[in-house]
PDB file of N, CA and C in Angstrom:
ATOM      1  N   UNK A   1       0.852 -20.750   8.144  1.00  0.00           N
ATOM      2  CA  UNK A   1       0.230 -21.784   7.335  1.00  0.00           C
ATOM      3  C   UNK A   1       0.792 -21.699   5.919  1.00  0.00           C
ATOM      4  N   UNK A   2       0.591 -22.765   5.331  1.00  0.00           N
ATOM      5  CA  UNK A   2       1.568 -23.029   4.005  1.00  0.00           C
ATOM      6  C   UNK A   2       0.441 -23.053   3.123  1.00  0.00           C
ATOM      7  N   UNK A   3       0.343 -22.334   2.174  1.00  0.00           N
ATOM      8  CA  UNK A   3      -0.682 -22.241   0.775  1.00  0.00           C
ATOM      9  C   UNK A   3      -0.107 -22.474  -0.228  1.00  0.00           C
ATOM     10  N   UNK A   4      -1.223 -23.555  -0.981  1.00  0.00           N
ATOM     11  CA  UNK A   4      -0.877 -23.876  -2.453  1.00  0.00           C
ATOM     12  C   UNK A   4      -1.518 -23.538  -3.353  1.00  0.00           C
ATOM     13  N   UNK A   5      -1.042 -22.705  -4.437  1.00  0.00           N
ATOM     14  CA  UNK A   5      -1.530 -22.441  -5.310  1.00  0.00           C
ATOM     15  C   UNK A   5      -1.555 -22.779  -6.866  1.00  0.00           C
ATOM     16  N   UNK A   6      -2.720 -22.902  -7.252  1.00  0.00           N
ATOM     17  CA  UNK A   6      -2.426 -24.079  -8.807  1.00  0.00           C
ATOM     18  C   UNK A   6      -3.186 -23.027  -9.871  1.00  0.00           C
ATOM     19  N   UNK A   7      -3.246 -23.927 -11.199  1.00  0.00           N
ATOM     20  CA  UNK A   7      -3.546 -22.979 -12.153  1.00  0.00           C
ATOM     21  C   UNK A   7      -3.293 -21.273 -12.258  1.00  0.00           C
ATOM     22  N   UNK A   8      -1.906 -20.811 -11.849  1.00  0.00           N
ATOM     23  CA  UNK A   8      -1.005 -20.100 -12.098  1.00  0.00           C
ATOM     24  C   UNK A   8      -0.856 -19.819 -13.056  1.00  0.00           C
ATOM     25  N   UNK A   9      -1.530 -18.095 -14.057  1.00  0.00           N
ATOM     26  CA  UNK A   9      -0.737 -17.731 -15.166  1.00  0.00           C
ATOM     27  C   UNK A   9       0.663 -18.290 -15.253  1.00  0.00           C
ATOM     28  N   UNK A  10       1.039 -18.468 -16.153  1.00  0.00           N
ATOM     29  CA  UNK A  10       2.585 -18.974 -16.239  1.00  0.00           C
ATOM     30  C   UNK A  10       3.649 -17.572 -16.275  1.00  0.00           C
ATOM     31  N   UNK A  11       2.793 -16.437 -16.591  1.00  0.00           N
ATOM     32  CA  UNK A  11       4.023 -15.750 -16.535  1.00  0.00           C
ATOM     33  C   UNK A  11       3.832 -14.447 -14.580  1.00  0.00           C
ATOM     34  N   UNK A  12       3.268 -15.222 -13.721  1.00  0.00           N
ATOM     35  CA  UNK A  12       3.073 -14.546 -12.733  1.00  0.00           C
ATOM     36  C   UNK A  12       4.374 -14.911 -11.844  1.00  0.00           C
ATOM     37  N   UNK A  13       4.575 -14.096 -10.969  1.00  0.00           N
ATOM     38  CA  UNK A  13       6.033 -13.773 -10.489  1.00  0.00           C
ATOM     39  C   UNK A  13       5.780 -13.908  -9.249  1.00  0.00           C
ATOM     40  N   UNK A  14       6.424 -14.101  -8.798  1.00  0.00           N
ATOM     41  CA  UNK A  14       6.744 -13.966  -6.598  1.00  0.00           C
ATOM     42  C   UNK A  14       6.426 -12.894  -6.497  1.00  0.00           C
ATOM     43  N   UNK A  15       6.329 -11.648  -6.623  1.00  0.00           N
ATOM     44  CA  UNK A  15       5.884 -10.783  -6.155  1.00  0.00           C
ATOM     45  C   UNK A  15       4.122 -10.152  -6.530  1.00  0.00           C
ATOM     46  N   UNK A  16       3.778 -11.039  -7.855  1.00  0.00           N
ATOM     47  CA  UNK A  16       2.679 -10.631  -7.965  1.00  0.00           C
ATOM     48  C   UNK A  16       1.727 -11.494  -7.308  1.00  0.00           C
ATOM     49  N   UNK A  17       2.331 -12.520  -6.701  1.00  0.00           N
ATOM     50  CA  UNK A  17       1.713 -13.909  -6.027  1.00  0.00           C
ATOM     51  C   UNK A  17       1.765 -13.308  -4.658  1.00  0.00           C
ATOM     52  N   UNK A  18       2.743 -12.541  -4.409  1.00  0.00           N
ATOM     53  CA  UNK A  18       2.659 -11.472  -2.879  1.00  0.00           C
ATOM     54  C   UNK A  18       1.666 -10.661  -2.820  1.00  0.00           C
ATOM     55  N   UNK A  19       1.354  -9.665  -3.525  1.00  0.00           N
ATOM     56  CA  UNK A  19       0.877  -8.930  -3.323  1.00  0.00           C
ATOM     57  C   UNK A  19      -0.620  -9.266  -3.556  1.00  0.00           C
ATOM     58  N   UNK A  20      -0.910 -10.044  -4.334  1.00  0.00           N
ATOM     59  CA  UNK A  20      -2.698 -10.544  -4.174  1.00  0.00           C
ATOM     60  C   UNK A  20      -2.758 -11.438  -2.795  1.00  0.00           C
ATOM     61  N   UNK A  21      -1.741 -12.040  -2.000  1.00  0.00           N
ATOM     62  CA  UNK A  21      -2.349 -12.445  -0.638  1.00  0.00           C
ATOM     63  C   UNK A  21      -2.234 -11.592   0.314  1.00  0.00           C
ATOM     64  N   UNK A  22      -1.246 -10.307  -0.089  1.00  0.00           N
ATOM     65  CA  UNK A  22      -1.320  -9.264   1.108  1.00  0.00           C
ATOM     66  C   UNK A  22      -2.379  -8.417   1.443  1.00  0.00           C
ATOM     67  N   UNK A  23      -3.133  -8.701   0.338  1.00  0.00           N
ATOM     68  CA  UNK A  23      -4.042  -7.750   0.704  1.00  0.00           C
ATOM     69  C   UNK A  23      -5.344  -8.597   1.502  1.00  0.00           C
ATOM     70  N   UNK A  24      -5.337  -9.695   1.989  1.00  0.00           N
ATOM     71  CA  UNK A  24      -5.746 -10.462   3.091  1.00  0.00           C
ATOM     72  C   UNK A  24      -4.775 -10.800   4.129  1.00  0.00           C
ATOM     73  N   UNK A  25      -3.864 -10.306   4.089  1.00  0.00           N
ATOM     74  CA  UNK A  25      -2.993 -10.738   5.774  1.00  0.00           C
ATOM     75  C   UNK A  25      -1.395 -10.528   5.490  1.00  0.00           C
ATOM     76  N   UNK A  26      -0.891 -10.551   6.490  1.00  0.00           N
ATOM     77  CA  UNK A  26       0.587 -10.528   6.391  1.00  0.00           C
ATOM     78  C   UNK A  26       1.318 -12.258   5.814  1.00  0.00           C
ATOM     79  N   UNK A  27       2.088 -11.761   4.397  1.00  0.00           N
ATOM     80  CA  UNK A  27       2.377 -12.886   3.434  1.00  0.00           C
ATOM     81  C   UNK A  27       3.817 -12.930   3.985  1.00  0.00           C
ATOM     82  N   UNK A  28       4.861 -14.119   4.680  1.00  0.00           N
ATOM     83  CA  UNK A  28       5.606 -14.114   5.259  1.00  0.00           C
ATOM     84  C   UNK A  28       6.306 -14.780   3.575  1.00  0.00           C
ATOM     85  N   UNK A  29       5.863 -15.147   3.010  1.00  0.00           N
ATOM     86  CA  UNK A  29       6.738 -15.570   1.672  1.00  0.00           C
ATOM     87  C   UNK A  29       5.954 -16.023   0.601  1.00  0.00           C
ATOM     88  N   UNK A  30       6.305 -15.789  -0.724  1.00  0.00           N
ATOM     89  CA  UNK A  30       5.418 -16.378  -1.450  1.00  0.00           C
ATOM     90  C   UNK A  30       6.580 -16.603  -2.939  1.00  0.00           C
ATOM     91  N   UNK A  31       6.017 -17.781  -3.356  1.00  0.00           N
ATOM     92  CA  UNK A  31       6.840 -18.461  -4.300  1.00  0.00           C
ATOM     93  C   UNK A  31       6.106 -19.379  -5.206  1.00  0.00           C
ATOM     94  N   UNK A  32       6.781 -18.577  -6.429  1.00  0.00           N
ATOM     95  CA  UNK A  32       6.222 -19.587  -7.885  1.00  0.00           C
ATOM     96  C   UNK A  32       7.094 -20.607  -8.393  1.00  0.00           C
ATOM     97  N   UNK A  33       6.704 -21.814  -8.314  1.00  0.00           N
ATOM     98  CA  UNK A  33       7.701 -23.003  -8.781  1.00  0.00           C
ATOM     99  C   UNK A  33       8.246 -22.888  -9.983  1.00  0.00           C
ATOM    100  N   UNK A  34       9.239 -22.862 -10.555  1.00  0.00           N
ATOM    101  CA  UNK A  34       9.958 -23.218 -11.561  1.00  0.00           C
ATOM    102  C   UNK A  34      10.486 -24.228 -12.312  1.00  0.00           C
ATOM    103  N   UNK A  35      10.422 -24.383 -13.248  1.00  0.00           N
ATOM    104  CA  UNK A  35      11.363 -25.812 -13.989  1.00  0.00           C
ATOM    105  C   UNK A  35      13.038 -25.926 -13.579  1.00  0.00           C
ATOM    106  N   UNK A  36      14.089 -26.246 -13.207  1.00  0.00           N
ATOM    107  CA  UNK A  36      15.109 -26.169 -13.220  1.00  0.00           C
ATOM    108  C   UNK A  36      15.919 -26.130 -14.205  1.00  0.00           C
ATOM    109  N   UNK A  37      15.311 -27.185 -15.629  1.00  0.00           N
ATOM    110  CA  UNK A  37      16.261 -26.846 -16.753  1.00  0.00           C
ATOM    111  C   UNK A  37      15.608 -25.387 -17.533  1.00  0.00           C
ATOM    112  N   UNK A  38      14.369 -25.659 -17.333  1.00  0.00           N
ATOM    113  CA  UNK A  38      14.269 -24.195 -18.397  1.00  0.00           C
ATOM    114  C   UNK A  38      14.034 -22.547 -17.404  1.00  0.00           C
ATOM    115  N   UNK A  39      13.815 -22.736 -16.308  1.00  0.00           N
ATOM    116  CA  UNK A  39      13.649 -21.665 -15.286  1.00  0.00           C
ATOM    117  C   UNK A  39      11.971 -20.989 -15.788  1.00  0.00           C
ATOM    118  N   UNK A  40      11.094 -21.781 -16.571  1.00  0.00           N
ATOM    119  CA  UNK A  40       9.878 -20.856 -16.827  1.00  0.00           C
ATOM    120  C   UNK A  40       9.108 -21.718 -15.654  1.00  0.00           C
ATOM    121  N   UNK A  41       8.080 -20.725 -15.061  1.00  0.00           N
ATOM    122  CA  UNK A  41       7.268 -21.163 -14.346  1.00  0.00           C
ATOM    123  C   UNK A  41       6.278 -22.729 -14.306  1.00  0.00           C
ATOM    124  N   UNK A  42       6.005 -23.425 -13.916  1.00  0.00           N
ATOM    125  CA  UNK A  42       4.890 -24.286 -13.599  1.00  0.00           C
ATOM    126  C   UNK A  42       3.947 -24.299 -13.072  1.00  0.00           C
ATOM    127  N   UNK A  43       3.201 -23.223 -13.202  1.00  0.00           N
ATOM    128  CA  UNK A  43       2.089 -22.913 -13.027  1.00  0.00           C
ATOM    129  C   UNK A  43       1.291 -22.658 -11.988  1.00  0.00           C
ATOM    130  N   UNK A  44       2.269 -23.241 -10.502  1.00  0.00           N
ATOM    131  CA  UNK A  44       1.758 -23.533  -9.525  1.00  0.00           C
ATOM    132  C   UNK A  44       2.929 -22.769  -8.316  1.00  0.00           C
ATOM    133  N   UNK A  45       2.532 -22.697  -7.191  1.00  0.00           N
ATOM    134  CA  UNK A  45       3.194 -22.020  -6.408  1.00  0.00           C
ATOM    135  C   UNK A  45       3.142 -21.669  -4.886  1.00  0.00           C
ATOM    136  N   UNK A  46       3.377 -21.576  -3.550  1.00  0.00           N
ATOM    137  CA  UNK A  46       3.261 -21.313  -2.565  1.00  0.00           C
ATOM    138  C   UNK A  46       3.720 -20.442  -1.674  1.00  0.00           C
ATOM    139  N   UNK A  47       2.679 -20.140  -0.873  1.00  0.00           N
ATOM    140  CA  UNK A  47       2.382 -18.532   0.127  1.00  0.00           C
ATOM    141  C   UNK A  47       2.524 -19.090   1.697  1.00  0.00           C
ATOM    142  N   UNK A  48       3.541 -18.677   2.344  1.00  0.00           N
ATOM    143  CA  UNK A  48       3.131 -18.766   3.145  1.00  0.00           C
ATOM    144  C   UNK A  48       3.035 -17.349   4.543  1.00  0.00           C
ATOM    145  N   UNK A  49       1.833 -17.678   4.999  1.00  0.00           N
ATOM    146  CA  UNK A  49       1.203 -15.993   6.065  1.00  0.00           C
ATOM    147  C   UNK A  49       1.340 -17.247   7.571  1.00  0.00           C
ATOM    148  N   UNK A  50       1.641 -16.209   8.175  1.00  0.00           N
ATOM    149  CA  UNK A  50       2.301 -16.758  10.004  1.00  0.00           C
ATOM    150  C   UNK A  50       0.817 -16.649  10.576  1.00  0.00           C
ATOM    151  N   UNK A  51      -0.136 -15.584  10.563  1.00  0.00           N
ATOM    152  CA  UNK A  51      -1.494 -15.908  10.892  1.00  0.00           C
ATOM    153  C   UNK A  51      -2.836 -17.267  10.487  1.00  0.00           C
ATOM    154  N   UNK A  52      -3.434 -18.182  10.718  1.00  0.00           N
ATOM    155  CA  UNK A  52      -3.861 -18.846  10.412  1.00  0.00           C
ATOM    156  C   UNK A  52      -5.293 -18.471  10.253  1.00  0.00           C
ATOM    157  N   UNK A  53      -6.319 -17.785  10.446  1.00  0.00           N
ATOM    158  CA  UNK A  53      -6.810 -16.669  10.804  1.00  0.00           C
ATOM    159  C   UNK A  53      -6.742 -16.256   9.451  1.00  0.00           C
ATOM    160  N   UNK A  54      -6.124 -15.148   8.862  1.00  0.00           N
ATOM    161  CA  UNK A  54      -6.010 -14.538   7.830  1.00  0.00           C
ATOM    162  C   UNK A  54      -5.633 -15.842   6.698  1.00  0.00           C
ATOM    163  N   UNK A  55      -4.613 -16.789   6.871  1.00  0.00           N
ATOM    164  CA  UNK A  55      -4.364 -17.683   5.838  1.00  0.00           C
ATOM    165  C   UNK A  55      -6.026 -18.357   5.507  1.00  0.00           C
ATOM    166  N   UNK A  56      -7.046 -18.625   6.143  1.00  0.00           N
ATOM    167  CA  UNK A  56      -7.891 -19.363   5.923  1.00  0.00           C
ATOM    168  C   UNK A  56      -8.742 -18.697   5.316  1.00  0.00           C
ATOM    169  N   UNK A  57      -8.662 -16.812   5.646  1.00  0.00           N
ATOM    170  CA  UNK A  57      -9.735 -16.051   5.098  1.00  0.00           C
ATOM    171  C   UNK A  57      -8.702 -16.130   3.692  1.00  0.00           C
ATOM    172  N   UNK A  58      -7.587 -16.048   3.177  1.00  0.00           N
ATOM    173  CA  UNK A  58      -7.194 -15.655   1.750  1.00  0.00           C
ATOM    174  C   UNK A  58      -7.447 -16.882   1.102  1.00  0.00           C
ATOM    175  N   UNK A  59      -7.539 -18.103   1.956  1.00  0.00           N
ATOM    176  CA  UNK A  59      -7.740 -19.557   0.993  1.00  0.00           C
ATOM    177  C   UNK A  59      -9.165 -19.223   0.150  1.00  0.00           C
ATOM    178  N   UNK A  60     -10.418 -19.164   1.463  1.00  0.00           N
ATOM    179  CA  UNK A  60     -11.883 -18.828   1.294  1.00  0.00           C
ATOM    180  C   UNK A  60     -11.800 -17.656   0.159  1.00  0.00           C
ATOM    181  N   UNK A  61     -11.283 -16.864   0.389  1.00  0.00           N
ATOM    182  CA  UNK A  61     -11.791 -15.713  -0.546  1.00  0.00           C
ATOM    183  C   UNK A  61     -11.079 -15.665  -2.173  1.00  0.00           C
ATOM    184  N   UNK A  62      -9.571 -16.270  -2.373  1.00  0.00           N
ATOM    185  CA  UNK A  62      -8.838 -16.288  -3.295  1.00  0.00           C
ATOM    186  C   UNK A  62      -9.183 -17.948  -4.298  1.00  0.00           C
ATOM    187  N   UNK A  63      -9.474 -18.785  -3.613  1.00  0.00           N
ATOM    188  CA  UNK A  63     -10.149 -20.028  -4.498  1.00  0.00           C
ATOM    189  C   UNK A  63     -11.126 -20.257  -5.526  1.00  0.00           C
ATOM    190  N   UNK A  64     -10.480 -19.839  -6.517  1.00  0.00           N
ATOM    191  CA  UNK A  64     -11.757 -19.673  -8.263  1.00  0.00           C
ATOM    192  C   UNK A  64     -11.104 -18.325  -7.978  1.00  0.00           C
ATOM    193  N   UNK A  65     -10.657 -17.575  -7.922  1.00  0.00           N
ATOM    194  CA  UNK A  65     -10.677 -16.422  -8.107  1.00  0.00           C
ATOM    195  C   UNK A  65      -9.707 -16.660 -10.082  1.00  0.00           C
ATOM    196  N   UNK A  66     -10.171 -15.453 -10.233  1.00  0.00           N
ATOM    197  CA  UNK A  66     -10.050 -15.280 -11.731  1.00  0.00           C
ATOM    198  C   UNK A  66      -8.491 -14.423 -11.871  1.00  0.00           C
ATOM    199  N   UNK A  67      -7.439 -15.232 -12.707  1.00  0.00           N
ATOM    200  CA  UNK A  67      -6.414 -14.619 -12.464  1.00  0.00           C
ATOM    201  C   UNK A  67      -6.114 -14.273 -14.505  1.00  0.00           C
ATOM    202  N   UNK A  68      -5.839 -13.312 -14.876  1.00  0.00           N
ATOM    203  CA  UNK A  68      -5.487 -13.237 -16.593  1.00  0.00           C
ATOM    204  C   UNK A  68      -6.424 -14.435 -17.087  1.00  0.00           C
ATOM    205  N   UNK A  69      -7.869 -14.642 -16.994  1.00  0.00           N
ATOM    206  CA  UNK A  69      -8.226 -15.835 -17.591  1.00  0.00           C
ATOM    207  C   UNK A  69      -8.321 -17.191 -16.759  1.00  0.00           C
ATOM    208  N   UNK A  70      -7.229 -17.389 -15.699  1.00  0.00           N
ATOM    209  CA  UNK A  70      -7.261 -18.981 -15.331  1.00  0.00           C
ATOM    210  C   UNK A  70      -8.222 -18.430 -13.588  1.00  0.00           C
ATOM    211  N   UNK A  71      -8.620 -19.650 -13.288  1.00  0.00           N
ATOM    212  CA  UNK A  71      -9.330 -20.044 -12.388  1.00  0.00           C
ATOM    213  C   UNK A  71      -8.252 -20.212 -10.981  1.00  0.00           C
ATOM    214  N   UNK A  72      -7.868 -19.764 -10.023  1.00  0.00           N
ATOM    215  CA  UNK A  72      -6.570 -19.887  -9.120  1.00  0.00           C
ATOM    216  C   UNK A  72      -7.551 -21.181  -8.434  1.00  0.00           C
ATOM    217  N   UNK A  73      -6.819 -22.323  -7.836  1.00  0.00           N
ATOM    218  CA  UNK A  73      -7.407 -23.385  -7.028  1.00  0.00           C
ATOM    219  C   UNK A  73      -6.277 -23.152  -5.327  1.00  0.00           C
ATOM    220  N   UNK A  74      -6.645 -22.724  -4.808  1.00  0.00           N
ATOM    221  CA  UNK A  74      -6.327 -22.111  -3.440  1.00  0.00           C
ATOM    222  C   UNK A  74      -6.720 -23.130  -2.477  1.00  0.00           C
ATOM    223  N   UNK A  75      -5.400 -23.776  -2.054  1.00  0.00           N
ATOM    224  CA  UNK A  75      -6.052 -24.248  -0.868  1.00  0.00           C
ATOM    225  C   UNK A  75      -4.933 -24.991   0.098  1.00  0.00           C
ATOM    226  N   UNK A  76      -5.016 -25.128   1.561  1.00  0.00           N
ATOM    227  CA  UNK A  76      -4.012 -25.584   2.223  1.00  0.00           C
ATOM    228  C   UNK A  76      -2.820 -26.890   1.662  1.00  0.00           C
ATOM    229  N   UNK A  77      -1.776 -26.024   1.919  1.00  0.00           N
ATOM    230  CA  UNK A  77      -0.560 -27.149   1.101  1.00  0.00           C
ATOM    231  C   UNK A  77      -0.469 -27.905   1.750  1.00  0.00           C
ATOM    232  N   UNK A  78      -0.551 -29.342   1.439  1.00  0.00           N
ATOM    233  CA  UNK A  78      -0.220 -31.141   2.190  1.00  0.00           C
ATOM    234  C   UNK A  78       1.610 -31.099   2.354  1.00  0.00           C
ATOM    235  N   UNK A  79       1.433 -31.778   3.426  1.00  0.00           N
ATOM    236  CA  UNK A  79       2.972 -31.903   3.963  1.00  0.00           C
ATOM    237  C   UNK A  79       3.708 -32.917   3.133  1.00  0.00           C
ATOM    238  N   UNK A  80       5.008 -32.404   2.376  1.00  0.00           N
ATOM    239  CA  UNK A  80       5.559 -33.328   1.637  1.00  0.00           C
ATOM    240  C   UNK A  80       5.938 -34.582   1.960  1.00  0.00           C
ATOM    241  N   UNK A  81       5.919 -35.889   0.968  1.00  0.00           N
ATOM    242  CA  UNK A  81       6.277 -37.024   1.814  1.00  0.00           C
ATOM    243  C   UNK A  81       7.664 -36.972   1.325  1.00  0.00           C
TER     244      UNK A  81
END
């Protein structure tokens, strides 16, 4: 399952975006979006875990969760058009 994640410290990294969903399930990838001209983060970012099962318990449990101050909004990523 594909997770989206919003209100992203800006300075949080792929790996620190890993390791807060691993500790609810096996994180098959996780990625913080970037700007292309300036390479700083946008705030927002996506996880994705091969269990659906565990992806639904890290949505439930990680949504409002309190990250440096911001509020994380956790919740299943919509299929791009």
């Amino acid at each position: 399952m594909n997770i989206y994640v919003g209100n992203l410290p800006f300075q949080t990294t792929d790996g620190e975006l890993e390791t807060l969903f691993s500790s609810h399930g096996q994180v098959h990838s996780a990625n913080v979006i970037t700007d292309r001209e300036t390479g700083r983060s946008r705030g927002f970012g996506f996880v994705e875990m091969d269990d659906d099962a565990e992806a639904r318990r890290a949505i439930e449990e990680l949504d409002g969760y309190e990250m440096d101050g911001r509020r994380l909004r956790v919740n299943e990523a919509r299929p791009r058009r």
